[in-house]
Protein backbone atom coordinates (compact mmCIF):
# COMPACT_ATOMS: atom_id res chain seq x y z
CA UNK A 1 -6.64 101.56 -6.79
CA UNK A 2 -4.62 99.41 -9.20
CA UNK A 3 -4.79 99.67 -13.14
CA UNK A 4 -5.32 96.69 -14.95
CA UNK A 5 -2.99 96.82 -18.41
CA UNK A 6 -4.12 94.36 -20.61
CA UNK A 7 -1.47 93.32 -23.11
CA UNK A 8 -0.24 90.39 -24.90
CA UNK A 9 2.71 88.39 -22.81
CA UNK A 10 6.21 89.87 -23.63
CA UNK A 11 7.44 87.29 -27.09
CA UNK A 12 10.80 87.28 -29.35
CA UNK A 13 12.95 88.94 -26.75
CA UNK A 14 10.20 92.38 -26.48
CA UNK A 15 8.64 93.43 -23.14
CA UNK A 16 5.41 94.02 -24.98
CA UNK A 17 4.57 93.36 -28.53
CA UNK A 18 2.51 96.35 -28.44
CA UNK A 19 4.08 99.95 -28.94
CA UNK A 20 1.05 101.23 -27.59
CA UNK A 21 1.14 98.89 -24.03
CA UNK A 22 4.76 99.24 -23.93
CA UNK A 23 4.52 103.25 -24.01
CA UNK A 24 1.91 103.39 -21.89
CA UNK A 25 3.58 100.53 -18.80
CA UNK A 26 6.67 103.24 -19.54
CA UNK A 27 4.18 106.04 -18.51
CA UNK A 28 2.94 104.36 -15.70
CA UNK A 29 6.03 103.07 -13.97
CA UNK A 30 7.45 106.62 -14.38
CA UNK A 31 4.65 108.31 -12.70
CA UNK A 32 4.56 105.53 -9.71
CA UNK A 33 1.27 104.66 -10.52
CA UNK A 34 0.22 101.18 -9.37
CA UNK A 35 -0.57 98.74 -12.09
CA UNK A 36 -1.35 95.13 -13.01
CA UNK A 37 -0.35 93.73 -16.10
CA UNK A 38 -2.85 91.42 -17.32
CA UNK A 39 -1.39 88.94 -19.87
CA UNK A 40 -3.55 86.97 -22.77
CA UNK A 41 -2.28 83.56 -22.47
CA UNK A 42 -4.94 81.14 -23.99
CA UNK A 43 -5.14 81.09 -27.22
CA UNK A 44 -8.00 82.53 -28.97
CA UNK A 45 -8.85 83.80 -32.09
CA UNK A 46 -5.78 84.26 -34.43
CA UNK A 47 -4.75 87.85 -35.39
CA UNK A 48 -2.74 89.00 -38.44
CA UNK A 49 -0.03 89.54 -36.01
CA UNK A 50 -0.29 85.27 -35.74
CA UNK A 51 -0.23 84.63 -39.51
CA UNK A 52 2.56 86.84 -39.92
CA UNK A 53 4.54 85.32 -37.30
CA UNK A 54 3.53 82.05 -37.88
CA UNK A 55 4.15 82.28 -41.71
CA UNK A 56 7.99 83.42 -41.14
CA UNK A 57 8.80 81.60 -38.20
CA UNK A 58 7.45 77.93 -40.02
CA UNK A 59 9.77 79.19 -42.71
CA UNK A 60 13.00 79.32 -40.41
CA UNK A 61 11.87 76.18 -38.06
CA UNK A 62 10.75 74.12 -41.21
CA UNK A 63 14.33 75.06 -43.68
CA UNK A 64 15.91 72.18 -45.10
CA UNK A 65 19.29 73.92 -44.47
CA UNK A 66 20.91 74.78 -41.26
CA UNK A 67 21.54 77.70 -40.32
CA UNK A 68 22.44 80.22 -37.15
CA UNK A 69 19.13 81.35 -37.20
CA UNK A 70 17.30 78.09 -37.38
CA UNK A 71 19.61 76.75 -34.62
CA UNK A 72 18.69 79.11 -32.23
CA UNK A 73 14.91 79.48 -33.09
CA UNK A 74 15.05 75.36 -31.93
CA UNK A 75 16.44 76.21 -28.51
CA UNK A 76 13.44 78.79 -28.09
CA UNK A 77 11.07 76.59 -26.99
CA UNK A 78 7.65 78.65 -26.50
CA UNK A 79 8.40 79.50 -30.38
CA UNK A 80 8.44 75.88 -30.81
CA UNK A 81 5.61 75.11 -29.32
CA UNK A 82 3.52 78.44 -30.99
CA UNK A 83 4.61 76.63 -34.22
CA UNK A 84 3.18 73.12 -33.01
CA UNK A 85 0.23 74.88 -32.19
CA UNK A 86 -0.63 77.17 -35.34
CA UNK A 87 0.51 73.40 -37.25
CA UNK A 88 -1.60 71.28 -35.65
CA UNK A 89 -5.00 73.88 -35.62
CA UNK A 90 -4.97 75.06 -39.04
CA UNK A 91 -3.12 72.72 -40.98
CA UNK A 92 -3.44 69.47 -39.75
CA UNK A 93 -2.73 67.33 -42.58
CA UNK A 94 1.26 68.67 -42.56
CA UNK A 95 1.52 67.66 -38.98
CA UNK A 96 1.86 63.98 -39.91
C-alpha cells in the first residue's frame, strides 16, 4: 500500500511550503514507508498564503529600481508567471 501526501508543489527554493507536509515526507522517508506525493498544480481558489506572496513578490518584480533581488526574481520564471497570473485574474485593468 502506498500513501498519498497531498501537498502544495515545492516553491521559492523549499521542498514543501508546508512545515507540516515537509515533517511528515521527513517521517515517512525515514521509516521506509512507501509514499506518493500528490502535488496541487491548477490553480484554484487563492489562499492568504497567495495574497501574501503575491503582494511582496509584485512589489520586487514591479520596482522602478534595479536591484539584486529584482534581477534574480526575473530569471525565476514560474515566479514570473505566478505574478502574470494573480495580475491578470484579479486585477485586470493593471495588466494593460
Amino acid at each position: 500500500m502506498t500513501i498519498k501526501l497531498y501537498q502544495f508543489a515545492p516553491a521559492f527554493g523549499l521542498p514543501n511550503a508546508s512545515s507540516f507536509c515537509l515533517k511528515l515526507e521527513t517521517y515517512l522517508r525515514m521509516m521506509d514507508l512507501p509514499f506518493e506525493p500528490v502535488y496541487k498544480t491548477e490553480m484554484g481558489n487563492p489562499t492568504t498564503l497567495d495574497a501574501s506572496a503575491y503582494g511582496i513578490l509584485a512589489n520586487i518584480l514591479g520596482s522602478p529600481f534595479d536591484s539584486p533581488l529584482k534581477e534574480r526574481a526575473r530569471q525565476l520564471n514560474n515566479i514570473v508567471a505566478y505574478c502574470d497570473r494573480m495580475r491578470d485574474r484579479y486585477y485586470p485593468i493593471s495588466a494593460s
